[in-house]
Protein backbone atom coordinates (compact mmCIF):
# COMPACT_ATOMS: atom_id res chain seq x y z
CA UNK A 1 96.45 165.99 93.20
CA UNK A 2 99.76 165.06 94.34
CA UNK A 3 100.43 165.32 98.04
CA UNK A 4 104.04 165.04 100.59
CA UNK A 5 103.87 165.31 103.93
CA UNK A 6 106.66 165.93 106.59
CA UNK A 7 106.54 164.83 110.55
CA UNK A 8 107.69 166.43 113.80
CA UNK A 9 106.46 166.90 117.15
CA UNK A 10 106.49 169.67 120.07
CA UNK A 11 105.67 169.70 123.79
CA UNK A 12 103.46 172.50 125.69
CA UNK A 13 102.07 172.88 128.90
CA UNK A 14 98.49 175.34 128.77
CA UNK A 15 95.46 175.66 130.16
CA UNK A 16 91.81 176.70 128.76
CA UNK A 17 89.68 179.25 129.92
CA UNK A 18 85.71 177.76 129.96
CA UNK A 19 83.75 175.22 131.48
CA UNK A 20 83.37 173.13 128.61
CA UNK A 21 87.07 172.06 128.98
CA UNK A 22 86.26 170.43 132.63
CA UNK A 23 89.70 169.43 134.10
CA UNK A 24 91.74 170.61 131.18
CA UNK A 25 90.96 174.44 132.53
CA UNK A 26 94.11 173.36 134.63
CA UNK A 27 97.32 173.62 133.50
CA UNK A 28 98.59 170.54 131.81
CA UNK A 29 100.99 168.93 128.95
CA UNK A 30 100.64 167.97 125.52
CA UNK A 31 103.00 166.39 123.36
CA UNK A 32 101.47 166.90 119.47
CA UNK A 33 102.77 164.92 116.67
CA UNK A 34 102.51 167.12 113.60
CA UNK A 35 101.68 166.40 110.07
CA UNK A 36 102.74 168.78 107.37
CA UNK A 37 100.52 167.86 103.91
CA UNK A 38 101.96 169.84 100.79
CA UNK A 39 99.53 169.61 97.46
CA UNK A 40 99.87 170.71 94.39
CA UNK A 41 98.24 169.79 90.44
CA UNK A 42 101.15 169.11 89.33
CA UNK A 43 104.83 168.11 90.01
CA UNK A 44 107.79 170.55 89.27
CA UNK A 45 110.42 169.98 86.49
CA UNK A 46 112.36 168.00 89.43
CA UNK A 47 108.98 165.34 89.60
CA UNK A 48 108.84 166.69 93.21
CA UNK A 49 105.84 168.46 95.29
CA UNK A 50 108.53 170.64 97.36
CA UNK A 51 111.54 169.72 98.46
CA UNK A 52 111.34 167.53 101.41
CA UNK A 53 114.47 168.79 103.13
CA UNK A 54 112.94 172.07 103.18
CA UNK A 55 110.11 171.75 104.26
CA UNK A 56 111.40 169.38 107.02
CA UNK A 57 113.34 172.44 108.31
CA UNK A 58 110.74 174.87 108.01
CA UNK A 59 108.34 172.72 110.14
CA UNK A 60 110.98 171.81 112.67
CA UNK A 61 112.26 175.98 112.51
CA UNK A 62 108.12 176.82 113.35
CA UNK A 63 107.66 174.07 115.94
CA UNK A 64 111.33 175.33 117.98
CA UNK A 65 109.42 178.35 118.84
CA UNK A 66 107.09 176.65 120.45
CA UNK A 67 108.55 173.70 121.85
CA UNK A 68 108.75 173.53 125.51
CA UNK A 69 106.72 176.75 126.47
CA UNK A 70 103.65 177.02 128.59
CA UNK A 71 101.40 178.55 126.05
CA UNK A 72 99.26 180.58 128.31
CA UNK A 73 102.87 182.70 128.79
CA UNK A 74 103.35 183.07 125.36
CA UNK A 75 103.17 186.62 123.63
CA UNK A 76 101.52 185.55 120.34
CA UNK A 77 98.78 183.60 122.26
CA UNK A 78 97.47 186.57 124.78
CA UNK A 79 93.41 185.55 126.01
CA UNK A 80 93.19 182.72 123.88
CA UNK A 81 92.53 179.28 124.06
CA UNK A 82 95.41 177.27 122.82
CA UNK A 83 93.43 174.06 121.55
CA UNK A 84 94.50 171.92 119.00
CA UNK A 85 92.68 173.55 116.39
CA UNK A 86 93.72 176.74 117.18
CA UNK A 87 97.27 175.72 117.02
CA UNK A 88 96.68 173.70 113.36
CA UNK A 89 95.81 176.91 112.15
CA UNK A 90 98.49 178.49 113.48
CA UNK A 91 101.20 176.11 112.71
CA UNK A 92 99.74 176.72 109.05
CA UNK A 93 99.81 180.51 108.97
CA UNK A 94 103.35 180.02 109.68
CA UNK A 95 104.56 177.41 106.94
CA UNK A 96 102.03 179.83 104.45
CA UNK A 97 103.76 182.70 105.59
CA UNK A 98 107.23 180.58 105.24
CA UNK A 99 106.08 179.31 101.50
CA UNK A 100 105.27 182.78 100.03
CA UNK A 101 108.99 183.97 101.19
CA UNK A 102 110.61 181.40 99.11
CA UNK A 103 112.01 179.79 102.47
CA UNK A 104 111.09 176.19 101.17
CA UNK A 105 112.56 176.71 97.44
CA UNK A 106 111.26 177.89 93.84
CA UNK A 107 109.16 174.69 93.66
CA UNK A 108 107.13 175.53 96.60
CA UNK A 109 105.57 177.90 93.87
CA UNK A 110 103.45 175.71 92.51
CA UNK A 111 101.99 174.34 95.82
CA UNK A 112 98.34 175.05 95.74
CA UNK A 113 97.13 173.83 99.57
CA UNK A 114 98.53 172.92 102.93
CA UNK A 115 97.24 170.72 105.57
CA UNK A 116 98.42 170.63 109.26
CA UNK A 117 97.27 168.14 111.36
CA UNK A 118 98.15 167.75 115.12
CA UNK A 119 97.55 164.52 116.48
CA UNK A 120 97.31 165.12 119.94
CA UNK A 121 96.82 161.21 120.76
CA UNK A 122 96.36 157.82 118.61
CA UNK A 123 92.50 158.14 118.92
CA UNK A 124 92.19 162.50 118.80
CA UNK A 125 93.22 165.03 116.01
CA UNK A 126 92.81 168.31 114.39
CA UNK A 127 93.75 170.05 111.52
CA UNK A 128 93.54 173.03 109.46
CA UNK A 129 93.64 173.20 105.41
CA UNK A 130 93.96 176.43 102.88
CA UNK A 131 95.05 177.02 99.66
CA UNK A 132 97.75 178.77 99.02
């Protein structure tokens, strides 16, 4: 399996709804640093997984949206806990849905799974992987 992965980050304020989050039911920041894993069988006739370029700017496009915005405001999010899981998946529903309209190129074709991984801090993470 041959993998690439691509790198950005985002900030967000939110706060959770339950008392299993203790003093994160408050509002407060993150800053996430997200990983983008493409895999495929095998490479295209170019000896790439996708093009990085692409899939740099699709990642970037996806995180712009939600850079800077307290999530509890935001429309897509309505009663729901914003945690970092919840946002791996999401981050991946939106590079999946950017994949199968061709924004990341003909080679993204062949890509058969995508990880996203949100490292919240050096020591915590999450992430969310489906085939495509």
């Amino acid at each position: 399996m041959y993998s690439l992965n691509v790198r950005d980050h985002f900030m967000i304020a939110h706060s959770f709804t339950g008392e299993v989050f203790g003093p994160a039911q408050r509002l407060h920041g993150a800053t996430y640093v997200v990983d983008a894993t493409f895999r495929r069988e095998e490479l295209d006739s170019d000896g790439l997984v996708v093009d990085i370029g692409l899939a740099s700017q699709q990642l970037s496009a996806i995180l712009a949206a939600l850079n800077y915005q307290n999530l509890d405001d935001h429309p897509d999010f309505d009663d729901q806990n914003t945690t970092t899981e919840f946002l791996a998946h999401q981050i991946y529903l939106r590079l999946a849905d950017a994949i199968a309209r061709g924004k990341l190129g003909s080679s993204a074709k062949g890509l058969t799974a995508l990880c996203v991984t949100l490292n919240e801090s050096h020591v915590a993470w999450a992430s969310y992987e489906g085939t495509l």
